[in-house]
N, C-alpha and C. Protein backbone atom coordinates (compact mmCIF):
# COMPACT_ATOMS: atom_id res chain seq x y z
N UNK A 1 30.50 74.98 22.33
CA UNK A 1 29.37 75.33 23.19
C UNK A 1 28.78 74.05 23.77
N UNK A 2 28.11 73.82 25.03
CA UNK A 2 27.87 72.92 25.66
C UNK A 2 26.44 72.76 25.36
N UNK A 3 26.15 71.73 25.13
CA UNK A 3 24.64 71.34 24.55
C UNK A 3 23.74 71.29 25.92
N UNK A 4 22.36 71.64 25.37
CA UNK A 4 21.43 72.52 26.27
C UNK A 4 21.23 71.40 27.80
N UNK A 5 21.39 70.53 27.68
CA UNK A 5 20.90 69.51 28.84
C UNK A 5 22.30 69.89 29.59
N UNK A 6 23.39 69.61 29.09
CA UNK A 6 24.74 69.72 30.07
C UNK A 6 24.83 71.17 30.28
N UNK A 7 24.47 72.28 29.94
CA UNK A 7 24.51 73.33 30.60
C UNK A 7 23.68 73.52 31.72
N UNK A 8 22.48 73.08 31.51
CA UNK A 8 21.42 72.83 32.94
C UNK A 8 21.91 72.60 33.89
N UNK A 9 22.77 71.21 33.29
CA UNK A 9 23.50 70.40 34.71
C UNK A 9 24.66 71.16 35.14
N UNK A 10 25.61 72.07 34.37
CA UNK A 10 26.71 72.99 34.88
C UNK A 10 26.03 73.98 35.82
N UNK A 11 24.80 74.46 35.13
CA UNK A 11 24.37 75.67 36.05
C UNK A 11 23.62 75.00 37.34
N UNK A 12 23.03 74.59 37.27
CA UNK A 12 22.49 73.53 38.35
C UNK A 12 23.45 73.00 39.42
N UNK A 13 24.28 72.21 39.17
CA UNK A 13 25.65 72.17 40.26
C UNK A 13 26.29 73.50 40.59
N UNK A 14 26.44 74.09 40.16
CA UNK A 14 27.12 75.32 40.32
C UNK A 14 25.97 76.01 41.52
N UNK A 15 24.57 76.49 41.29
CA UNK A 15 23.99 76.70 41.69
C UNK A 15 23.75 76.46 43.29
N UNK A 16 23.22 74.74 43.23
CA UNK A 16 23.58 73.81 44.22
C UNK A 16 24.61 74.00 45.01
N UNK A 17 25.63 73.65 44.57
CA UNK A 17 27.32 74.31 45.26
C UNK A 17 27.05 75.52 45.90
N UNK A 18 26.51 76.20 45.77
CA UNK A 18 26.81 77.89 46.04
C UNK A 18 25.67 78.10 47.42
N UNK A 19 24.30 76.96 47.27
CA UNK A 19 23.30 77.62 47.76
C UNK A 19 23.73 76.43 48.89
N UNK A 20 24.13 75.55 49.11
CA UNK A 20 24.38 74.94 50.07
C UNK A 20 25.33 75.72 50.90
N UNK A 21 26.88 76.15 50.45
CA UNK A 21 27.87 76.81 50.91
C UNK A 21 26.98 77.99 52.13
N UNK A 22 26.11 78.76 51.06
CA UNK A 22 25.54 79.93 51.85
C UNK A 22 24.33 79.63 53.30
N UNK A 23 23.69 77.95 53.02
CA UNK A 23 22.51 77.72 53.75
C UNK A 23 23.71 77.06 55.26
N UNK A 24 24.95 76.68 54.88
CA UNK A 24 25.45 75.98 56.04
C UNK A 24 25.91 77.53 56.80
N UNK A 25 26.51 78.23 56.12
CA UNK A 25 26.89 79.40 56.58
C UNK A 25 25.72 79.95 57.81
N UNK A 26 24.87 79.95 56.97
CA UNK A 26 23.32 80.76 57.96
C UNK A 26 23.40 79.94 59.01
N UNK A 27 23.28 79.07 58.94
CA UNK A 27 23.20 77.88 59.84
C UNK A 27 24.02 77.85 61.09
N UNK A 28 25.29 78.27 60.82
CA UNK A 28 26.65 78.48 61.75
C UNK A 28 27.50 77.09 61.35
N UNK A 29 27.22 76.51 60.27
CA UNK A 29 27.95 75.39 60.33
C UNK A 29 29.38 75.43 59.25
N UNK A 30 30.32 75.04 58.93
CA UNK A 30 31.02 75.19 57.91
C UNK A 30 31.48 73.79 57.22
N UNK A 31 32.43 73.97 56.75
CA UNK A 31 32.57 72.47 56.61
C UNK A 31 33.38 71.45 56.88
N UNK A 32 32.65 70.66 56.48
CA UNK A 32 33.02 68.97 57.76
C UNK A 32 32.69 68.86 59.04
N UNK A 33 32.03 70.23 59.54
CA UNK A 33 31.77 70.62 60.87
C UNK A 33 30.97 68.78 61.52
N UNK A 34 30.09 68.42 61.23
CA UNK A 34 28.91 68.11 61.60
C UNK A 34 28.95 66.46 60.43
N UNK A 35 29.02 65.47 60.92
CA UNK A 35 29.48 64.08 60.27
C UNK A 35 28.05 64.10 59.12
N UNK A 36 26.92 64.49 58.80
CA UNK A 36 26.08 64.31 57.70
C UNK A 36 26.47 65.22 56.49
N UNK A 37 26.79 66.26 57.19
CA UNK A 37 27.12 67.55 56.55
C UNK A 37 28.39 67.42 55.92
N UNK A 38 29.22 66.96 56.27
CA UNK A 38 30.96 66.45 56.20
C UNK A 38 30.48 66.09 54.44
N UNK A 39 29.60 64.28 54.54
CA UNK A 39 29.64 63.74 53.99
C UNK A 39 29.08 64.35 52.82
N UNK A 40 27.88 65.42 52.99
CA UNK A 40 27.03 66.10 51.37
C UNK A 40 28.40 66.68 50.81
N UNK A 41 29.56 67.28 51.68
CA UNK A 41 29.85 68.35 50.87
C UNK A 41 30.69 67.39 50.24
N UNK A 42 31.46 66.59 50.73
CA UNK A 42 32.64 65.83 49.81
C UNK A 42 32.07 65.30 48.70
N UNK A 43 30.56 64.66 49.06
CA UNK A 43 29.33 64.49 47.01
C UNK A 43 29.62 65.76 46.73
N UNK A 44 29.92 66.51 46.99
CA UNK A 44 29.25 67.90 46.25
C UNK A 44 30.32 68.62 45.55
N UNK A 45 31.76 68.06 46.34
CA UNK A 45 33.37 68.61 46.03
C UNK A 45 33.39 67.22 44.77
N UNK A 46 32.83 65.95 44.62
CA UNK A 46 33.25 65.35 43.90
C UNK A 46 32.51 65.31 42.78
N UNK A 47 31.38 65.73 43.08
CA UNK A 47 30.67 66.83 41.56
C UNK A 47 30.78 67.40 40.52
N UNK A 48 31.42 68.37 41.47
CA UNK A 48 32.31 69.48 40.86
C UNK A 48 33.28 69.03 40.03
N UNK A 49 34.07 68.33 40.68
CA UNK A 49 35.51 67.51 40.20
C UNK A 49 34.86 66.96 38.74
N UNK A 50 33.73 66.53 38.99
CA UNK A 50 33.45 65.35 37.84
C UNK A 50 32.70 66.03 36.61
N UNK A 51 32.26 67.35 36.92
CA UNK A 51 31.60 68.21 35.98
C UNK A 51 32.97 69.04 35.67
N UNK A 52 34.29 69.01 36.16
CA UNK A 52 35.00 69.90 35.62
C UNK A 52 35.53 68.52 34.17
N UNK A 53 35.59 67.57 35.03
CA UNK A 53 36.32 66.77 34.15
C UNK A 53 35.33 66.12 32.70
N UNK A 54 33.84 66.81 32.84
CA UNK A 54 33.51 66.41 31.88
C UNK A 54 32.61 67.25 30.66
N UNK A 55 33.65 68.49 31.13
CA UNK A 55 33.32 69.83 31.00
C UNK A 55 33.64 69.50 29.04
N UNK A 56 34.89 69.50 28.68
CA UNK A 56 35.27 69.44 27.65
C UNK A 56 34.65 68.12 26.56
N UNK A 57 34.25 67.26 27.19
CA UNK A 57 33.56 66.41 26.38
C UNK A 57 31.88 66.68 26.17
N UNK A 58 31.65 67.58 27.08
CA UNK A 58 30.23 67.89 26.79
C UNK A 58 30.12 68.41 25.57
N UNK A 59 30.87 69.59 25.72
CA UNK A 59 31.28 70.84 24.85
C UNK A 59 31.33 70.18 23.09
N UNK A 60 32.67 68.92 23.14
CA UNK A 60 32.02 68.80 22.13
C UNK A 60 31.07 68.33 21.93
N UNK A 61 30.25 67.25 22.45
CA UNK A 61 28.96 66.88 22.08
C UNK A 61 28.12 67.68 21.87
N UNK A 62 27.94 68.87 22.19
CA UNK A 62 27.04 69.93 21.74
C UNK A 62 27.45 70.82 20.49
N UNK A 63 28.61 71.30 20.40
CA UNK A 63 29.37 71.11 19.13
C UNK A 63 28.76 70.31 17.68
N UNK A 64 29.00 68.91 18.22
CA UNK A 64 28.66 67.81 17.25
C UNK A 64 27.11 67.99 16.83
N UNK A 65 26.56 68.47 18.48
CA UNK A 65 24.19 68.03 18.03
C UNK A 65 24.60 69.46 17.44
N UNK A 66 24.86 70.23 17.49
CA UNK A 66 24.12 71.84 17.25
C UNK A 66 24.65 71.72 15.15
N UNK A 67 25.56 70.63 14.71
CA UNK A 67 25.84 70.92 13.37
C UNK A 67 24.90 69.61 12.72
N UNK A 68 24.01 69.29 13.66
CA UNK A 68 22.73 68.48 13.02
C UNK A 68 22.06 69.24 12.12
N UNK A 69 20.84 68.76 11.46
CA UNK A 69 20.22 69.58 10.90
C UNK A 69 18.63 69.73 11.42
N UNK A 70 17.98 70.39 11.32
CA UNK A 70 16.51 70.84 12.33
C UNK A 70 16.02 69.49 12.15
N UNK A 71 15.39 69.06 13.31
CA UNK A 71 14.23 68.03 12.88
C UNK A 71 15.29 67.08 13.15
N UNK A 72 13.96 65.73 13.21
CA UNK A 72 14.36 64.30 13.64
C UNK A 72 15.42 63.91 12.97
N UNK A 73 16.04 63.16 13.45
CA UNK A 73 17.06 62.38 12.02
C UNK A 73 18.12 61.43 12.64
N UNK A 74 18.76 61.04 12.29
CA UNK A 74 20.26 59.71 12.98
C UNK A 74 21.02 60.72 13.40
N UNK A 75 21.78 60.55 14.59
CA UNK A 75 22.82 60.35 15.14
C UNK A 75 24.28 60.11 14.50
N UNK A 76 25.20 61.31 14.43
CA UNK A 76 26.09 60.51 13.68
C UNK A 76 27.46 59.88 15.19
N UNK A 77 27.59 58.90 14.36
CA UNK A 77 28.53 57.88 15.25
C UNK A 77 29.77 58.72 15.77
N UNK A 78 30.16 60.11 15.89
CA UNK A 78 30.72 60.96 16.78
C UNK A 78 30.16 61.16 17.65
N UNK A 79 28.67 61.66 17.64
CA UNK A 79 27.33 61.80 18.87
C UNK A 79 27.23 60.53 19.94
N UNK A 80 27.31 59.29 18.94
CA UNK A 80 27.38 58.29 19.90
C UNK A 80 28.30 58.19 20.62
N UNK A 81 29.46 58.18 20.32
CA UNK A 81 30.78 58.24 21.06
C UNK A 81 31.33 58.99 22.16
N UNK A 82 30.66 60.07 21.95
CA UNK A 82 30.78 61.26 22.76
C UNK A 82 29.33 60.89 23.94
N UNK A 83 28.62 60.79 23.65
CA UNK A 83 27.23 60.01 24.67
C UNK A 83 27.99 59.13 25.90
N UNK A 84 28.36 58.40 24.79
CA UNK A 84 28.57 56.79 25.40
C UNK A 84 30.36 57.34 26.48
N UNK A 85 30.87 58.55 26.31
CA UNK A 85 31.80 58.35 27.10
C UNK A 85 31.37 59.07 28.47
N UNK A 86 30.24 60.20 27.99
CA UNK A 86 29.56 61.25 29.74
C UNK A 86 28.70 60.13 29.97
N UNK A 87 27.60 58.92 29.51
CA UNK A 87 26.70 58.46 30.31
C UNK A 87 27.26 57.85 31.24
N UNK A 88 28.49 57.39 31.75
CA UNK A 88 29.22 56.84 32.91
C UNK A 88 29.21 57.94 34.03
N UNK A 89 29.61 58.76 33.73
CA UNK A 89 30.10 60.10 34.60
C UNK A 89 28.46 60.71 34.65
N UNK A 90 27.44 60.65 34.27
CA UNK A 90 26.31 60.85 34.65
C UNK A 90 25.51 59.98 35.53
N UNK A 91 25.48 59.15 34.91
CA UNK A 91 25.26 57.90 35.63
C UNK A 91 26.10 57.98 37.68
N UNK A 92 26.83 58.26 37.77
CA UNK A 92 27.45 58.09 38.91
C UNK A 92 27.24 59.66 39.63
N UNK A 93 26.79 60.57 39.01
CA UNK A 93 26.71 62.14 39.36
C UNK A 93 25.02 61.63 39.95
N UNK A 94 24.02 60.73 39.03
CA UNK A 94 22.98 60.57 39.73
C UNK A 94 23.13 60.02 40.92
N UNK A 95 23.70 59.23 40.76
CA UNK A 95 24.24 58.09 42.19
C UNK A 95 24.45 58.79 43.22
N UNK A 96 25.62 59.97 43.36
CA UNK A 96 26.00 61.02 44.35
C UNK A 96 24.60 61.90 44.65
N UNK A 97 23.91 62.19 43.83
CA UNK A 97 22.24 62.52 44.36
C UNK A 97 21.70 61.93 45.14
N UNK A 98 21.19 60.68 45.02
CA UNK A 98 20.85 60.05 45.69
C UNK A 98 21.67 59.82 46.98
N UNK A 99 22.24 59.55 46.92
CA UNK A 99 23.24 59.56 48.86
C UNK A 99 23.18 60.88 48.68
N UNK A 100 23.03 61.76 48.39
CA UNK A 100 23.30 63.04 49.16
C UNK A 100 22.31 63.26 50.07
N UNK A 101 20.75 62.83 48.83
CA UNK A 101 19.59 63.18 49.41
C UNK A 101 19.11 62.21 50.54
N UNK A 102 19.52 61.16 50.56
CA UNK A 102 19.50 60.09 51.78
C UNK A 102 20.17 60.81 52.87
N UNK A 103 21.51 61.10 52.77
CA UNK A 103 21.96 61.34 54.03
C UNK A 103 21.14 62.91 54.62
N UNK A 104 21.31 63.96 53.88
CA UNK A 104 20.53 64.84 54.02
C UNK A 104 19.17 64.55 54.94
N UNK A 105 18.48 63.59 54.53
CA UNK A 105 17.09 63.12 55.04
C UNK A 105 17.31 62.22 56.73
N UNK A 106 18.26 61.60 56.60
CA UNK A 106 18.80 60.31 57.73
C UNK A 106 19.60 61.42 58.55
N UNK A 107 21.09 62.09 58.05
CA UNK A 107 21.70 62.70 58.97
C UNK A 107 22.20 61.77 60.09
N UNK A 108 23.30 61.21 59.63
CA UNK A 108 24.05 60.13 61.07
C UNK A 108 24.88 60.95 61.36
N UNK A 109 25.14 60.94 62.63
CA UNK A 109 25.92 61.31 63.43
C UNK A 109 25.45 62.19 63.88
């Protein structure tokens, strides 16, 4: 099972993905139509890509927190390991936010 923060972020992209697809649609636009628009969706196709690929390591990390025990306590050095391999691939999923939301806002071309 995917621990509660990375499911946010599955349903959340997923979400995102879906409500953009439908707002370009209204719009008359599709995709790549339009050089700002081009550029959100390929963040948005490489998202995806990067939440599929970090689908299975979430999983176990939530796995690993959910056989904690209630309440504060250490980390066992599987938790870390498993952290320390999605904070890269998070880290760079924020990154694709940010240019998305720049270009979104700027719109070249």
């Amino acid at each position: 099972m995917a621990h509660g923060a990375d499911l946010v972020v599955i349903v959340a992209t997923v979400l995102a993905f879906a409500a953009g697809i439908a707002l370009a649609a209204y719009e008359g636009y599709w995709f790549f139509t339009v050089l700002w628009l081009g550029i959100k969706q390929a963040i948005m196709f490489a998202v995806i890509g990067i939440v599929a690929i970090i689908i299975p390591t979430a999983m176990k990390l939530g796995a690993a927190v959910g056989k904690l025990p209630p309440g504060p306590g250490p980390a066992t050095e599987e938790i870390r390991a498993l952290y320390r391999r999605l904070e890269p691939w998070y880290w760079l999923m924020r990154i694709l936010a940010v240019v998305a939301l720049l270009v979104a806002v700027w719109r070249p071309g």
